[in-house]
N, C-alpha and C. Protein backbone atom coordinates (compact mmCIF):
# COMPACT_ATOMS: atom_id res chain seq x y z
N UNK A 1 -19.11 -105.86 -127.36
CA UNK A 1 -20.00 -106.95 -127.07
C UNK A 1 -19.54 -108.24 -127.75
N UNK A 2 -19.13 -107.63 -129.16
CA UNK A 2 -18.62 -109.35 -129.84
C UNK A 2 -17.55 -110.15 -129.06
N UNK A 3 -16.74 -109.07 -128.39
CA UNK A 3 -15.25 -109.85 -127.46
C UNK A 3 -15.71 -110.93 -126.09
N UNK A 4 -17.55 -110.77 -126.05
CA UNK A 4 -17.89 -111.84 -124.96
C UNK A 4 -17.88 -112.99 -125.56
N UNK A 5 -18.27 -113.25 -126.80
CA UNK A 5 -18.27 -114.54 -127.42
C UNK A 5 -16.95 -115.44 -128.24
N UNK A 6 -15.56 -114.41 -127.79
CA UNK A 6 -14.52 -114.83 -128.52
C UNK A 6 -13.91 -115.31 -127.63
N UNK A 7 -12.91 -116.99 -128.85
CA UNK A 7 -12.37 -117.97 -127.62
C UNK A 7 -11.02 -117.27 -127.77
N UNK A 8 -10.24 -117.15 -126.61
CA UNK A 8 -8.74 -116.65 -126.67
C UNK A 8 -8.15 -118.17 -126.50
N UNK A 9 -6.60 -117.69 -127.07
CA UNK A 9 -5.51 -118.83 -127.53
C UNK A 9 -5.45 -119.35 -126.26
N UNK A 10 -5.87 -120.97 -126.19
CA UNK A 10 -4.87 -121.73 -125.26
C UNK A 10 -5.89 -121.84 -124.20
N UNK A 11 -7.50 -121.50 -124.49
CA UNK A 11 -8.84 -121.41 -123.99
C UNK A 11 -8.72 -123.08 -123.60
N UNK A 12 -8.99 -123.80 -122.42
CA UNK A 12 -10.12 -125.00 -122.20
C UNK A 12 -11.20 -125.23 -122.61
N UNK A 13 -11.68 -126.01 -123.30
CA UNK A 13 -13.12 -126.32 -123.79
C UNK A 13 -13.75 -126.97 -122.64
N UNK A 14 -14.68 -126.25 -122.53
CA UNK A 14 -15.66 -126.08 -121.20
C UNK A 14 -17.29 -126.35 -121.60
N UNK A 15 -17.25 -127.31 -122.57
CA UNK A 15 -18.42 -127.18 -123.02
C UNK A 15 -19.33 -128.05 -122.53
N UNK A 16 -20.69 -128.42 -121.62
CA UNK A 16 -21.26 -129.38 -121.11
C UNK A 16 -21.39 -130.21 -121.66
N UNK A 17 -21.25 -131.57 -120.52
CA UNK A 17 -21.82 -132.96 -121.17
C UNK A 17 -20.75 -133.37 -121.92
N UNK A 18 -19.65 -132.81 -122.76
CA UNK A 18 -18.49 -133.55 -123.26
C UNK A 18 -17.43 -134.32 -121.89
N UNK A 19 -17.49 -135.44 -122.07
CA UNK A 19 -16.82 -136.71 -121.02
C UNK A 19 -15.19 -135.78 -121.22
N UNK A 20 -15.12 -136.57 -122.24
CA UNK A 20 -13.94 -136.44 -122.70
C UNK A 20 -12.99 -135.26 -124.06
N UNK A 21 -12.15 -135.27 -124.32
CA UNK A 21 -11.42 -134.31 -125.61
C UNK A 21 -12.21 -135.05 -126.50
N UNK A 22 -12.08 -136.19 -127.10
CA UNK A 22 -12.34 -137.42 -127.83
C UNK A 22 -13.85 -137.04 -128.45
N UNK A 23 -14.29 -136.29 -127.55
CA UNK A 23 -16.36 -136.26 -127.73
C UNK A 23 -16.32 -134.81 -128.56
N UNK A 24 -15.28 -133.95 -128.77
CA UNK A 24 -15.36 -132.91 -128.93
C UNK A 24 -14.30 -132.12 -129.79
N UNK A 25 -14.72 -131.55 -131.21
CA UNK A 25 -13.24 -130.88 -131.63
C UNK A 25 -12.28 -130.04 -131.02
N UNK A 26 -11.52 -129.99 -131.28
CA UNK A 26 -10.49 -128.79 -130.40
C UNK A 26 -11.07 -127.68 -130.49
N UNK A 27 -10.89 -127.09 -129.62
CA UNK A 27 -11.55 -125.63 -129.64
C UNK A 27 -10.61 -124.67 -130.67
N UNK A 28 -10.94 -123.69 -131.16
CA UNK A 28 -10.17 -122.74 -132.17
C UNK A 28 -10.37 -121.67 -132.04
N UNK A 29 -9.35 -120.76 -131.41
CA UNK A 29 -9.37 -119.26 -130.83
C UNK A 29 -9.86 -118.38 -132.51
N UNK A 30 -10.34 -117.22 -131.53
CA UNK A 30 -11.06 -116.36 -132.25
C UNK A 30 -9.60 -115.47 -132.98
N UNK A 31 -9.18 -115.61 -134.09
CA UNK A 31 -8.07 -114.88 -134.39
C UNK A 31 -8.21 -113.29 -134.54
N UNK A 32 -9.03 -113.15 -135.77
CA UNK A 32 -9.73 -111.64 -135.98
C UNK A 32 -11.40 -111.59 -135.33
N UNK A 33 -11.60 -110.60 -135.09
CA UNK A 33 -12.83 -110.03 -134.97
C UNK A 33 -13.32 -108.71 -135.81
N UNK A 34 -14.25 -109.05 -136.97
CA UNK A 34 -14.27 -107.83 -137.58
C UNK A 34 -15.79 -107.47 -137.30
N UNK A 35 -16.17 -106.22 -137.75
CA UNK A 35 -17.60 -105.25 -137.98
C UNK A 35 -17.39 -104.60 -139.35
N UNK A 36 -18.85 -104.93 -140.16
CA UNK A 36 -19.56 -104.47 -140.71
C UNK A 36 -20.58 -103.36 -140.79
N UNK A 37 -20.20 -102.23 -141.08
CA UNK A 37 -20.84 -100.80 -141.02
C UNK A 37 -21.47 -100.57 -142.66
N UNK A 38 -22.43 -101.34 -143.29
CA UNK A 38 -22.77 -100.74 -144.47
C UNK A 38 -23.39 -99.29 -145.05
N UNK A 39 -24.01 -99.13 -143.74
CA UNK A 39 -24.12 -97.49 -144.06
C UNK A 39 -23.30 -96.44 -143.88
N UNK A 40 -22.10 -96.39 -142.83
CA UNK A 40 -21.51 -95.50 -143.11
C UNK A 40 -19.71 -96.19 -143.83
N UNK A 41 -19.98 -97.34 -144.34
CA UNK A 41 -18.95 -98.10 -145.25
C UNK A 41 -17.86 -97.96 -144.80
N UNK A 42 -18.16 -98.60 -143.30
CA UNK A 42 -16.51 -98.84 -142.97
C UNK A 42 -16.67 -100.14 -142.20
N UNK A 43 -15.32 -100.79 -142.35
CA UNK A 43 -15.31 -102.46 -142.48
C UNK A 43 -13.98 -102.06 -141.26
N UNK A 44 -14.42 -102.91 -139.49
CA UNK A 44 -13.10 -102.75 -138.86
C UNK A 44 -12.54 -104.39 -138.69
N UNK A 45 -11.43 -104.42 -137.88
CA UNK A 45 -11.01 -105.23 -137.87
C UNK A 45 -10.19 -105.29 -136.44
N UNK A 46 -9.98 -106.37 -136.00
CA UNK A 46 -9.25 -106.22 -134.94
C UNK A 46 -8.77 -107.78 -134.92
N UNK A 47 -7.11 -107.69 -134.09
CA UNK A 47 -6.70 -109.32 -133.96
C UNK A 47 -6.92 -109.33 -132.83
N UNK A 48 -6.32 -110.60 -132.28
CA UNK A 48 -5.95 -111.58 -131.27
C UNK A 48 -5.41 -110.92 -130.45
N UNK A 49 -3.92 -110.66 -131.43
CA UNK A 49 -2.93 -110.23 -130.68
C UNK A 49 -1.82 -108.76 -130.59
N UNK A 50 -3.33 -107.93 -130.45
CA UNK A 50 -3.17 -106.99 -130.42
C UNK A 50 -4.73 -106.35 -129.73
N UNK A 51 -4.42 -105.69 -129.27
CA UNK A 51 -5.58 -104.21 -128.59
C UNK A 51 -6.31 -103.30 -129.66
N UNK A 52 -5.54 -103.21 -130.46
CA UNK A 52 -5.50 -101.82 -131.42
C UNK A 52 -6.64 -102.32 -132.17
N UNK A 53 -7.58 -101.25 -132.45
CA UNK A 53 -8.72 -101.68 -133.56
C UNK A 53 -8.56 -100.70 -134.80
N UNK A 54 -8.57 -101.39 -135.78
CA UNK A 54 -8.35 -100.55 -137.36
C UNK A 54 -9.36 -100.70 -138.48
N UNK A 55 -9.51 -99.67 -139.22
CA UNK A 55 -10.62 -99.95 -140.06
C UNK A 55 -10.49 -99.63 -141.42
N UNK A 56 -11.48 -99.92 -142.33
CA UNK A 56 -11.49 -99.16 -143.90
C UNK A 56 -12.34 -98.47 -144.15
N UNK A 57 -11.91 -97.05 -144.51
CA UNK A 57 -13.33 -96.27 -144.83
C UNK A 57 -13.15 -96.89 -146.58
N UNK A 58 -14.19 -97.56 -146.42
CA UNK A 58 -14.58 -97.77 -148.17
C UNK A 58 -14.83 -96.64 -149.71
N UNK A 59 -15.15 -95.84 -148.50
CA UNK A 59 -15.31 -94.24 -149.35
C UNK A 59 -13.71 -93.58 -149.67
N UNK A 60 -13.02 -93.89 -149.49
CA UNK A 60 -11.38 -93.94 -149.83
C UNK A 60 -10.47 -94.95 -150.81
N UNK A 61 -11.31 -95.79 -150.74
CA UNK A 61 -10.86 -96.65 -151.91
C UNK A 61 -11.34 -96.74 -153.35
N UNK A 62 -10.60 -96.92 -154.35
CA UNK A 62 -11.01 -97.24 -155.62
C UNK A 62 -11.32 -98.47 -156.09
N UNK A 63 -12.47 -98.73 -156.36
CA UNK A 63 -13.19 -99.82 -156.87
C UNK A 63 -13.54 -99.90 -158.45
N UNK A 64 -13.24 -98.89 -158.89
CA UNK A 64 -13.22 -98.75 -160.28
C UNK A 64 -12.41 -99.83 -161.33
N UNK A 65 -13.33 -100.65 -162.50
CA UNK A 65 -12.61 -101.48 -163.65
C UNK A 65 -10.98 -101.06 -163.50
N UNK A 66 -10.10 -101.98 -162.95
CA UNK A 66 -9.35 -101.77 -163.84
C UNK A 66 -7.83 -101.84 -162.06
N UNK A 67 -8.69 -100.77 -161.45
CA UNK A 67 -8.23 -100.46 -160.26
C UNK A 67 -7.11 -101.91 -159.62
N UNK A 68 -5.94 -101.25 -159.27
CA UNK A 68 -4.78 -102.35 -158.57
C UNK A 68 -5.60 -102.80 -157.34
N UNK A 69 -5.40 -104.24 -156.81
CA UNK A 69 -5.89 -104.54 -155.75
C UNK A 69 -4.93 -104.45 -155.03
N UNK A 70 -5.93 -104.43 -153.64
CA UNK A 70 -4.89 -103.90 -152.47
C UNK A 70 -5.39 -104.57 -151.21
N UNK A 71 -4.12 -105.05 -150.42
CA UNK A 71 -4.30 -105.70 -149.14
C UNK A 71 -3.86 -105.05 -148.03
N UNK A 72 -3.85 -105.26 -146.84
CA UNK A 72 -3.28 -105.02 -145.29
C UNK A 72 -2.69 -105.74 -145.23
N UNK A 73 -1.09 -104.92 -144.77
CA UNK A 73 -0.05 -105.64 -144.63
C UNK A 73 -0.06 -106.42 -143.60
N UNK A 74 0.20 -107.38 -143.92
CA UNK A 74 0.16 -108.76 -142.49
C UNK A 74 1.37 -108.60 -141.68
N UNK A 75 0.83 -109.24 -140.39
CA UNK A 75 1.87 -109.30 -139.47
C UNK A 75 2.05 -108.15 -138.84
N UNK A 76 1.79 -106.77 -138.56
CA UNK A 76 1.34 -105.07 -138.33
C UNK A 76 0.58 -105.14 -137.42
N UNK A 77 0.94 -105.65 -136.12
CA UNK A 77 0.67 -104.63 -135.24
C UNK A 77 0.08 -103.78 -134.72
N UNK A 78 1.06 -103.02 -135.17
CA UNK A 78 0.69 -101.87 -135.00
C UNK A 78 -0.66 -101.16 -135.69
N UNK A 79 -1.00 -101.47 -136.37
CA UNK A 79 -1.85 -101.00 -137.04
C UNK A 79 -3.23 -100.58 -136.07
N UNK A 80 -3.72 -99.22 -136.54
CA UNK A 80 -4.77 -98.31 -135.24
C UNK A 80 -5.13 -97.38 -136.15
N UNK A 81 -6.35 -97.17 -136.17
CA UNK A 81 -7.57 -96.03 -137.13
C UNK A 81 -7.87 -96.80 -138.12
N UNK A 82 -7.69 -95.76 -138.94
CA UNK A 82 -8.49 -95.72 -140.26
C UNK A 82 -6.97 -96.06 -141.24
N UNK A 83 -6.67 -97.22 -142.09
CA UNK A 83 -5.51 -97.61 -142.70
C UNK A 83 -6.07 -98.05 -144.31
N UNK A 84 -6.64 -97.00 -144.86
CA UNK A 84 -6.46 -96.91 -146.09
C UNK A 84 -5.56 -96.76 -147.02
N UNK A 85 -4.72 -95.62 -146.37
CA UNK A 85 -3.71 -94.99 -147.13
C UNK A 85 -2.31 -96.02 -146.85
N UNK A 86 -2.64 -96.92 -146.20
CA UNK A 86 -1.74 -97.81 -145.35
C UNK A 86 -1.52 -99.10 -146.69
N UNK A 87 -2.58 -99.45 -147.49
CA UNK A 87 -3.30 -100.72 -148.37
C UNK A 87 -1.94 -100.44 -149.50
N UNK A 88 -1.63 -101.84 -148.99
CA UNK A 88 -0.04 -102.47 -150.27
C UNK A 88 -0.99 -102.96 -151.62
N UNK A 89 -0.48 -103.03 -152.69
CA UNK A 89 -0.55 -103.29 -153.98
C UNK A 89 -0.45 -104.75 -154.02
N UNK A 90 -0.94 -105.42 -154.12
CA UNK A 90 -0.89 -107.31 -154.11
C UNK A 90 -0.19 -107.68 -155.44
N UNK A 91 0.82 -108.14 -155.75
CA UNK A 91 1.64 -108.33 -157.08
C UNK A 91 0.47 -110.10 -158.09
């Protein structure tokens, strides 16, 4: 349902009553689209430019004092499921 309200790259701004570009900011494509699952603590994510939807089960990660932080490797594609075990070490 959220993918009805997302602008894709290179979208026309179609918005009423704007004359002109001039009346109106540039439009700005929807890059990611994520969901929020707090009860069963998983956080997904999906790009632009890609199909594939991926997520975090939060119940897999360590949040504990002290714990290395950890990101999703950018630029991936490929990336599809559940990519916990996937999460790089941020220097």
């Amino acid at each position: 349902m959220i993918k009805t309200v997302s602008i894709p790259r290179g979208a026309n701004n179609t918005a009423v009553g704007i004359e002109t570009e001039d009346d109106w900011p540039t439009v700005w494509p929807t890059v990611w689209t994520t969901l929020a699952d707090s009860v069963h603590r998983l956080y997904s994510f999906q790009s632009a430019d890609s199909p594939n939807l991926f997520w975090l089960d939060f119940s897999r990660l360590d949040f504990s004092e002290g714990a290395p932080v950890k990101s999703v490797p950018g630029n991936d594609t490929s990336k599809n499921g559940e990519v916990s075990a996937r999460l790089t070490v941020m220097k």
